[in-house]
C-alpha atoms as a PDB file:
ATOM      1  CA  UNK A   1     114.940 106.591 101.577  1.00  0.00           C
ATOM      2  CA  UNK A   2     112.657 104.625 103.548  1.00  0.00           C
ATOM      3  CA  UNK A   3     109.565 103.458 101.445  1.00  0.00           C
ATOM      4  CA  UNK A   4     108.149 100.364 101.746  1.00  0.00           C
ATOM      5  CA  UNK A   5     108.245  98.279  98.330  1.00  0.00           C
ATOM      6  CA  UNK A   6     105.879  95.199  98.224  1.00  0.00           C
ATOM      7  CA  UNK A   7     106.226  92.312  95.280  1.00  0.00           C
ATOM      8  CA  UNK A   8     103.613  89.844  94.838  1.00  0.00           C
ATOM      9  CA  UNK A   9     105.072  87.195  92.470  1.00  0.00           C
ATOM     10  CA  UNK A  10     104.687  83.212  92.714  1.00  0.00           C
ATOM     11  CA  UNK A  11     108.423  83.255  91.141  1.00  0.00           C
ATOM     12  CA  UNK A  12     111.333  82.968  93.632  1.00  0.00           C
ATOM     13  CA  UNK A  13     113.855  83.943  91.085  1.00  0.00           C
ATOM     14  CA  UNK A  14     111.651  87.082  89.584  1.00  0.00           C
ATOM     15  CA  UNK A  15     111.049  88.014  93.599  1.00  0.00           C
ATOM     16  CA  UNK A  16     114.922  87.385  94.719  1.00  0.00           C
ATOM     17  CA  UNK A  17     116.292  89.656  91.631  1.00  0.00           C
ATOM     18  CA  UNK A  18     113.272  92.616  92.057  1.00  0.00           C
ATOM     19  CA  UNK A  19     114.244  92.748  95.466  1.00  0.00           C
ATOM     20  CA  UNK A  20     118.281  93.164  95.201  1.00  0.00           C
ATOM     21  CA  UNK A  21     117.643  95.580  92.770  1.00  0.00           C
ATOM     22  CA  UNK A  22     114.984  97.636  94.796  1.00  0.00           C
ATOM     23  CA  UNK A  23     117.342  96.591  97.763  1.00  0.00           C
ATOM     24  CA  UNK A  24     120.384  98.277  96.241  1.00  0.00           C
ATOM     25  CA  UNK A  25     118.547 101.768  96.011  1.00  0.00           C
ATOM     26  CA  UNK A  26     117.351 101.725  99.532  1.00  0.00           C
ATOM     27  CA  UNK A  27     114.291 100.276  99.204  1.00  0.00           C
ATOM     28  CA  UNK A  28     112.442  98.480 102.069  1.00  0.00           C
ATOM     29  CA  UNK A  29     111.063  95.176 100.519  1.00  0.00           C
ATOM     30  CA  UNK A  30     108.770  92.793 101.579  1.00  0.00           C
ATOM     31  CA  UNK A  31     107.524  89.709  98.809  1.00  0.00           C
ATOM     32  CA  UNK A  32     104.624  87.512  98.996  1.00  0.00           C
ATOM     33  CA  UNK A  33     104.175  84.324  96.565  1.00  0.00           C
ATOM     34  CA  UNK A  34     100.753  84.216  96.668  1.00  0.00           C
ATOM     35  CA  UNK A  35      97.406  86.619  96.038  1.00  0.00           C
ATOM     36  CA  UNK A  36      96.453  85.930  99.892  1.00  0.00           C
ATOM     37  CA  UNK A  37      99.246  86.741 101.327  1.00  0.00           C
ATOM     38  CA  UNK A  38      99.785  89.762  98.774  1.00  0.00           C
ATOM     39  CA  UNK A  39      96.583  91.338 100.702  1.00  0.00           C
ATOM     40  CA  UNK A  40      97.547  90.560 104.640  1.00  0.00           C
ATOM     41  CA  UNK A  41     100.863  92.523 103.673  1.00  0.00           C
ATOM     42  CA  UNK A  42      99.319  94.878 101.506  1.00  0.00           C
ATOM     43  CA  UNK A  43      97.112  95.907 105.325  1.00  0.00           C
ATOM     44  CA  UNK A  44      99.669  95.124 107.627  1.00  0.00           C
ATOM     45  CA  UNK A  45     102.762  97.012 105.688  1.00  0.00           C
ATOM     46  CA  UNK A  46     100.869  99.881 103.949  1.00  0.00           C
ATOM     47  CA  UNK A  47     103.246 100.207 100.886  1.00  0.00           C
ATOM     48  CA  UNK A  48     104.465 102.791  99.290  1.00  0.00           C
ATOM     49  CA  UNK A  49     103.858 100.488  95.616  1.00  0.00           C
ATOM     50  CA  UNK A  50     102.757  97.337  94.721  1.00  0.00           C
ATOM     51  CA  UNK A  51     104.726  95.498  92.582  1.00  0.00           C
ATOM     52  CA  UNK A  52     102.072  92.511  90.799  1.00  0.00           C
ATOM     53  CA  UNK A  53     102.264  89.549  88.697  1.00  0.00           C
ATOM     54  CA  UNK A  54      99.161  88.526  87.132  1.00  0.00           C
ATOM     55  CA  UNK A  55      99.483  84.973  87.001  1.00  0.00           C
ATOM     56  CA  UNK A  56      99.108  83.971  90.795  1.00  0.00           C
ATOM     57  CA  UNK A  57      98.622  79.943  91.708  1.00  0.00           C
ATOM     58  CA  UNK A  58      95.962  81.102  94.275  1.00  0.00           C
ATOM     59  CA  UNK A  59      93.803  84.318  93.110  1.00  0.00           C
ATOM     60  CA  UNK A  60      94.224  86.045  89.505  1.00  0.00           C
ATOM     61  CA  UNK A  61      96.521  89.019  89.776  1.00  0.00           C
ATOM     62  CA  UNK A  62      93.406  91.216  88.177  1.00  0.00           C
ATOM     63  CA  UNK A  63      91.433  90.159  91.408  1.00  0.00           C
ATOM     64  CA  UNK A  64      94.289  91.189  93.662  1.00  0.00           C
ATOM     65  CA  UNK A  65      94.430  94.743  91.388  1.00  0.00           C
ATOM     66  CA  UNK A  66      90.936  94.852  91.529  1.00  0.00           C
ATOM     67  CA  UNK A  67      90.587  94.751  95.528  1.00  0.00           C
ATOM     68  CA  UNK A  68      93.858  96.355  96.180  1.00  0.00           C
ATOM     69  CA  UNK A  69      92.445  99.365  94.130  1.00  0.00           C
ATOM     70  CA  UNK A  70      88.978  99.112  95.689  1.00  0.00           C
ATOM     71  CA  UNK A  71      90.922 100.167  99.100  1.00  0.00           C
ATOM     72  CA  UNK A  72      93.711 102.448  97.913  1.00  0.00           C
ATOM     73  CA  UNK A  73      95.370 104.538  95.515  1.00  0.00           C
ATOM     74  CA  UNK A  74      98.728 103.071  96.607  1.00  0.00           C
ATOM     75  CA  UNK A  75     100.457 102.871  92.911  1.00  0.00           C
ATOM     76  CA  UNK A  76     100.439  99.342  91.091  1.00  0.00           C
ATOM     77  CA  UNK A  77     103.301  98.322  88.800  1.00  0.00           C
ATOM     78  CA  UNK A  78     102.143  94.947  87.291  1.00  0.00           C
ATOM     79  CA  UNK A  79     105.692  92.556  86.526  1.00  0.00           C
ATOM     80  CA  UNK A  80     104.146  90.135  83.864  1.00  0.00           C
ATOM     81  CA  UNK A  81     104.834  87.864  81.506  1.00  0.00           C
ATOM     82  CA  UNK A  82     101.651  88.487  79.715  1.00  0.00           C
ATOM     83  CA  UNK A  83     103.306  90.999  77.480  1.00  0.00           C
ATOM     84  CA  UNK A  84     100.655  91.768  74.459  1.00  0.00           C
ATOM     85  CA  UNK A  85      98.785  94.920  74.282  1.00  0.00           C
ATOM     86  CA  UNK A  86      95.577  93.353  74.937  1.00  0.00           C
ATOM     87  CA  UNK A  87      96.853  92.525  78.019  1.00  0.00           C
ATOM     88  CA  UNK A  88      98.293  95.551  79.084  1.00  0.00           C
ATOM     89  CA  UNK A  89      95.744  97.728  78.367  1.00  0.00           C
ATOM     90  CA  UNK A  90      93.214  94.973  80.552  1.00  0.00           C
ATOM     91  CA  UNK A  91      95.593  95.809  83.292  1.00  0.00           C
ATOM     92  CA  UNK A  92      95.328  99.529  82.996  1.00  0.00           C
ATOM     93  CA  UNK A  93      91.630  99.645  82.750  1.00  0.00           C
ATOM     94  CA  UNK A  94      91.418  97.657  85.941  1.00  0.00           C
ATOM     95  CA  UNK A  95      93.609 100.745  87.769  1.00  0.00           C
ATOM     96  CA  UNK A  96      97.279  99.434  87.681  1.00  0.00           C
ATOM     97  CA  UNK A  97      99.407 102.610  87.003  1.00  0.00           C
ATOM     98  CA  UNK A  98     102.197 100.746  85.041  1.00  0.00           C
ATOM     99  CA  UNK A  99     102.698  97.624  83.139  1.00  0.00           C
ATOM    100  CA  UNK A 100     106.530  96.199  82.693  1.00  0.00           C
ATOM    101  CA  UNK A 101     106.351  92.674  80.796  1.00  0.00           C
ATOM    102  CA  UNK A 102     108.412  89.623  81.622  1.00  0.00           C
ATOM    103  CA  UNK A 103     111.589  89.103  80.916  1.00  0.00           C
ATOM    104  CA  UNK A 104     112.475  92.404  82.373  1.00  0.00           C
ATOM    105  CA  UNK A 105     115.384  94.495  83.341  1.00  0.00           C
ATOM    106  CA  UNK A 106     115.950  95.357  86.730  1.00  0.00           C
ATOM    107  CA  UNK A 107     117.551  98.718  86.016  1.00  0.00           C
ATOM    108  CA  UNK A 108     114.163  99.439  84.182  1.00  0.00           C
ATOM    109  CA  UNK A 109     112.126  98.542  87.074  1.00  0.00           C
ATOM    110  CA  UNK A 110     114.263 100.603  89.501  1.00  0.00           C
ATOM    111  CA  UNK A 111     113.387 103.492  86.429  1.00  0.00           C
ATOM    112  CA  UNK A 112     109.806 102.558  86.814  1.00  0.00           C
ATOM    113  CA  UNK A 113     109.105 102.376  90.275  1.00  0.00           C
ATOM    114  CA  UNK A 114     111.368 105.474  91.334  1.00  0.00           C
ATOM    115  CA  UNK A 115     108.755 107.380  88.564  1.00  0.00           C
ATOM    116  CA  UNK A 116     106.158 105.672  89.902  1.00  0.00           C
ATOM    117  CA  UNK A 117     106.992 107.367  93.692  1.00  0.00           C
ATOM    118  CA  UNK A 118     108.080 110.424  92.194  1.00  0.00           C
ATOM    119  CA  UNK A 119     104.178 111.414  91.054  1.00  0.00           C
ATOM    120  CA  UNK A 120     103.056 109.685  93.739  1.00  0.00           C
ATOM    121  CA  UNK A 121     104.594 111.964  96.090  1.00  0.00           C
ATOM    122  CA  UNK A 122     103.448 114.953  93.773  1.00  0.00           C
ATOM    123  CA  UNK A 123     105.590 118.477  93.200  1.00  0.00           C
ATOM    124  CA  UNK A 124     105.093 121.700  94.773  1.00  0.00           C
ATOM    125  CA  UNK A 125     102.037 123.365  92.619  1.00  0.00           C
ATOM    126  CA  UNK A 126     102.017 127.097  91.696  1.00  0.00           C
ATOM    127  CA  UNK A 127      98.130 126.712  92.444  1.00  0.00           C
ATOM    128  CA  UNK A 128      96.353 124.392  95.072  1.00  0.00           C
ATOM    129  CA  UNK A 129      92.942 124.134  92.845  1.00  0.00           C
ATOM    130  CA  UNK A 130      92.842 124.585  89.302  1.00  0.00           C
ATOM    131  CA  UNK A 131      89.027 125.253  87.730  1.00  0.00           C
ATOM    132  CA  UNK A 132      88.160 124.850  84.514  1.00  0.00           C
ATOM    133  CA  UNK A 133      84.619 125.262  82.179  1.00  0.00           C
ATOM    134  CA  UNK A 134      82.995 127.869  84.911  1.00  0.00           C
ATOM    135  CA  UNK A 135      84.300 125.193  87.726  1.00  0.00           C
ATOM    136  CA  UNK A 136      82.368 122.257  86.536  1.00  0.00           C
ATOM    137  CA  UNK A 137      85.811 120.966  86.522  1.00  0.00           C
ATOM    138  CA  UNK A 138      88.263 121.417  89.333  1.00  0.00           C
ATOM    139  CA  UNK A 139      91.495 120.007  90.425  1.00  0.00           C
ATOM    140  CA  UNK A 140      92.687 120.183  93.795  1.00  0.00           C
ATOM    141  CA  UNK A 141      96.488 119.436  93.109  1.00  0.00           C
ATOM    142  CA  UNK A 142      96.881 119.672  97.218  1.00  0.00           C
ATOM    143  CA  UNK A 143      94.330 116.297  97.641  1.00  0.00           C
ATOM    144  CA  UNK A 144      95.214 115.324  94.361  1.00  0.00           C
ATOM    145  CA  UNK A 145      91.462 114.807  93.249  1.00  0.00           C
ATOM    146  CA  UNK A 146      89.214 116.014  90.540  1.00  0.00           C
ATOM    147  CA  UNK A 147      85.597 116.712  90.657  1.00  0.00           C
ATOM    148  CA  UNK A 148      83.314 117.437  88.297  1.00  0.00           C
ATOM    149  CA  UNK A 149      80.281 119.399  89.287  1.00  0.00           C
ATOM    150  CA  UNK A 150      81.142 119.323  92.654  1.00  0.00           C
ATOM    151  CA  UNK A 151      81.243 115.648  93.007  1.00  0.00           C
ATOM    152  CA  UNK A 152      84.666 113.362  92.890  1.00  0.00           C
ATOM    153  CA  UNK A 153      85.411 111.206  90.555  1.00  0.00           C
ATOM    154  CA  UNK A 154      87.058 107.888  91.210  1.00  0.00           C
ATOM    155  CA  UNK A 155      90.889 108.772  89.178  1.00  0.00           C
ATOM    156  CA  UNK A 156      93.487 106.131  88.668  1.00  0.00           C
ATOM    157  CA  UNK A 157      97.315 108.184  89.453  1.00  0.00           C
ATOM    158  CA  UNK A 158      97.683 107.977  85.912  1.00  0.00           C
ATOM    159  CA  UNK A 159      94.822 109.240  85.314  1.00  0.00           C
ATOM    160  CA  UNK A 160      95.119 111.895  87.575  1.00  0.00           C
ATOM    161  CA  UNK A 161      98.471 112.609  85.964  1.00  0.00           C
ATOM    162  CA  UNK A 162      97.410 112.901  82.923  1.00  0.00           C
ATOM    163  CA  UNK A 163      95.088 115.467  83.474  1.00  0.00           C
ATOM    164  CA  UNK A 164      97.387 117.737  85.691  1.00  0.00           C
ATOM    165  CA  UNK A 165      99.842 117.512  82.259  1.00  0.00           C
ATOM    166  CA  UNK A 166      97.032 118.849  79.717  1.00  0.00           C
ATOM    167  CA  UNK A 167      96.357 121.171  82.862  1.00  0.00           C
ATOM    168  CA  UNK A 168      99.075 123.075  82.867  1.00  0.00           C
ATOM    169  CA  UNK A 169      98.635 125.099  79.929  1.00  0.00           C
ATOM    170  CA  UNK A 170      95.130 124.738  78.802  1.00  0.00           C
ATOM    171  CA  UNK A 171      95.298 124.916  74.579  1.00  0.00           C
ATOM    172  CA  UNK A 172      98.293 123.827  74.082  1.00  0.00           C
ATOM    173  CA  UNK A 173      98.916 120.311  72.195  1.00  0.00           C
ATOM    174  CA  UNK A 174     100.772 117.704  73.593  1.00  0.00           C
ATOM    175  CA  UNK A 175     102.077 114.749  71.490  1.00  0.00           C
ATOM    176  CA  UNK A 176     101.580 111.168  72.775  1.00  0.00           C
ATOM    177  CA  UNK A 177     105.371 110.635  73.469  1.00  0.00           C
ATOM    178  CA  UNK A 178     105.537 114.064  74.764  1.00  0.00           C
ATOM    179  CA  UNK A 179     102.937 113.019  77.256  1.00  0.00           C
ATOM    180  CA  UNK A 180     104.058 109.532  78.038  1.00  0.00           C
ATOM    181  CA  UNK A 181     107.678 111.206  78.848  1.00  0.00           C
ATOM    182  CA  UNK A 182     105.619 113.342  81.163  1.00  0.00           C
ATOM    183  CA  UNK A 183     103.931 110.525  83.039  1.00  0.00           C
ATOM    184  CA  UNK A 184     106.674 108.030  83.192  1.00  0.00           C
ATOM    185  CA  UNK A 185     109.844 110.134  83.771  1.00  0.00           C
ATOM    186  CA  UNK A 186     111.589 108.772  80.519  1.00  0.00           C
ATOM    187  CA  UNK A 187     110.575 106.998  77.380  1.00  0.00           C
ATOM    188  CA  UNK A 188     109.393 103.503  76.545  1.00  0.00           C
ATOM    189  CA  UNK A 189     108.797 101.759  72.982  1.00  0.00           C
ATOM    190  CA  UNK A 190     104.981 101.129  73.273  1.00  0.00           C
ATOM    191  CA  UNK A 191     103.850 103.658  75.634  1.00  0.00           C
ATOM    192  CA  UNK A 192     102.442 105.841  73.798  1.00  0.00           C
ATOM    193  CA  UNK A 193      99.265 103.600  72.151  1.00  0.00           C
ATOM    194  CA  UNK A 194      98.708 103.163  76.727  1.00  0.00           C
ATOM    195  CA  UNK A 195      98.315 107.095  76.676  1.00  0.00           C
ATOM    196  CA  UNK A 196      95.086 106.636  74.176  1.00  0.00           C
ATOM    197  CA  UNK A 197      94.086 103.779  77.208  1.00  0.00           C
ATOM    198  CA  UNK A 198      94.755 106.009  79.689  1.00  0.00           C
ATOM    199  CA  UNK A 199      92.800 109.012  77.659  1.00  0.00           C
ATOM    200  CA  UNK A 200      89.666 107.084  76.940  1.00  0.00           C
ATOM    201  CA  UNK A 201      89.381 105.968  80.925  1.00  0.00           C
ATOM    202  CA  UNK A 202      89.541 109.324  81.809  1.00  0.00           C
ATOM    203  CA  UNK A 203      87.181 110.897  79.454  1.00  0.00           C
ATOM    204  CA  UNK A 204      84.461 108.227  80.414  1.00  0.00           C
ATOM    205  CA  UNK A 205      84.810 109.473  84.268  1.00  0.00           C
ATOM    206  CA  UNK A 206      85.156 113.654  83.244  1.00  0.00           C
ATOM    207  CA  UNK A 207      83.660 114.399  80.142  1.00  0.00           C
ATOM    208  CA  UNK A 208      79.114 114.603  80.010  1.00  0.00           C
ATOM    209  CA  UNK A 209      79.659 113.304  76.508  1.00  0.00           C
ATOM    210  CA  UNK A 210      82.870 110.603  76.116  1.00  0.00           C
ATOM    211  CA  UNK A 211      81.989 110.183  72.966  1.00  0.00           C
ATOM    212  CA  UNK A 212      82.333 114.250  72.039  1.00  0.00           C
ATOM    213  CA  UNK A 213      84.612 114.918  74.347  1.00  0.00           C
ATOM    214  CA  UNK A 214      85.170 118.926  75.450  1.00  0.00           C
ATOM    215  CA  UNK A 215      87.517 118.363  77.880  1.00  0.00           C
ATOM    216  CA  UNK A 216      90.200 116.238  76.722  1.00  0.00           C
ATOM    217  CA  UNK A 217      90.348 116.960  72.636  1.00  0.00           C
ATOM    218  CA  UNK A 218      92.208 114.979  70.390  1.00  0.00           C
ATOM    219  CA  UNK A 219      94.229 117.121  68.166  1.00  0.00           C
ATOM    220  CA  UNK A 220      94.612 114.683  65.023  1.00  0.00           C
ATOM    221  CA  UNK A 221      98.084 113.797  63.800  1.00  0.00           C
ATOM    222  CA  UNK A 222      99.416 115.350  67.267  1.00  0.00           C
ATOM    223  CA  UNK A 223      98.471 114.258  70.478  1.00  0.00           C
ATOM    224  CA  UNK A 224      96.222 115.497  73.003  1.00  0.00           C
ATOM    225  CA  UNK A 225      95.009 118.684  74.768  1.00  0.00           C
ATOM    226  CA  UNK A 226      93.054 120.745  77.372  1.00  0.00           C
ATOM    227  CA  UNK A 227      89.748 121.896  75.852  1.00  0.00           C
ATOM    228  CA  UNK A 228      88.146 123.690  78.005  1.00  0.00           C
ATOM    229  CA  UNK A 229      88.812 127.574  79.574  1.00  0.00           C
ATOM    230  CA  UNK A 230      90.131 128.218  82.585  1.00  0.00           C
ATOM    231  CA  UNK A 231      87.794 129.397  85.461  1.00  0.00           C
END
């Protein structure tokens, strides 16, 4: 294992633990205390994730998401101590891919960023593009993007991944938890009110209507699933 682990946190103790713990499972780490120099590693290093605090002495951690994302898909796990929903679902809607509050466990984040890589490095697909609704949608599982008439759209990874789930098997119902197991590789309390976050993103990027939604339906009482037929 050789992938390149970066942690932007102004807390020497939060940075010196992440890093044994990312350290012990082969991890290459490099840390950065401040937003600035979160960015000159974030070019010079390339990551493989991004490991982000929010509350930075020098830029906002949501600027840093913000810009990192505006350059990259490279997966964000944001480490903060700004653990309320509200929060978390900000941080979602700006593009980070996970959210793991302060005080944290290190085994977890190991858990988290190991899932993180795992989708990031995608699985072997039965089918390199999968076309849906007479190919107004399409998802090239090979690129890993998703256009709609012909045209990209701008998908976070869990975004992405969420789609490629319901994608699968086209009809069938998928609970919340079911899902959020799906994404994240195991289950976490909470996660499943992020998978209506992550939902409602996507639906404003694929769907002509978000607000009648054909693509992604809500089954009520259940979960989610794939609307449309495939091509």
């Amino acid at each position: 294992m050789n992938e390149r682990i970066l942690i932007i946190d102004d807390d020497a103790v939060v940075r010196d633990v992440a890093r044994a713990a990312l350290e012990r499972d082969g991890y290459i780490v490099h840390a950065a205390g401040e937003g600035t120099d979160g960015l000159e590693l974030t070019a010079a290093r390339s990551p493989a994730l991004i490991v982000l605090d929010l509350g930075l002495p020098d830029v906002s951690g949501e600027v840093i998401l913000q810009e990192v994302r505006r350059r990259s898909d490279v997966p964000i796990l944001v480490l903060s101590g700004r653990g309320r929903m509200e929060e978390r679902v900000r941080g979602l809607g700006l593009g980070a891919d996970d959210y793991l509050p302060k005080p944290f466990s290190p085994l977890e984040l190991v858990a988290r960023v190991k899932a993180l890589l795992r989708r990031a490095g995608g699985q072997p697909a039965a089918r390199d593009l999968l076309a849906f609704d007479a190919r107004r949608l399409e998802i090239d599982t090979v690129r890993h993007e998703v256009r709609v008439d012909g045209a990209p759209r701008d998908l976070t990874r869990s975004e992405y991944d969420l789609l490629h789930v319901l994608a699968q098997h086209p009809g069938r119902v998928y609970t919340r938890a079911e899902i959020a197991y799906r994404l994240r590789g195991h289950d976490f309390e909470g996660d499943e009110r992020l998978i209506d976050v992550h939902v409602r993103n996507l639906r404003r990027k694929i769907e002509i209507d978000p607000g009648r939604p054909r693509c992604i339906e809500t089954v009520r009482g259940v979960g989610y699933r794939l609307g449309v037929e495939p091509a």
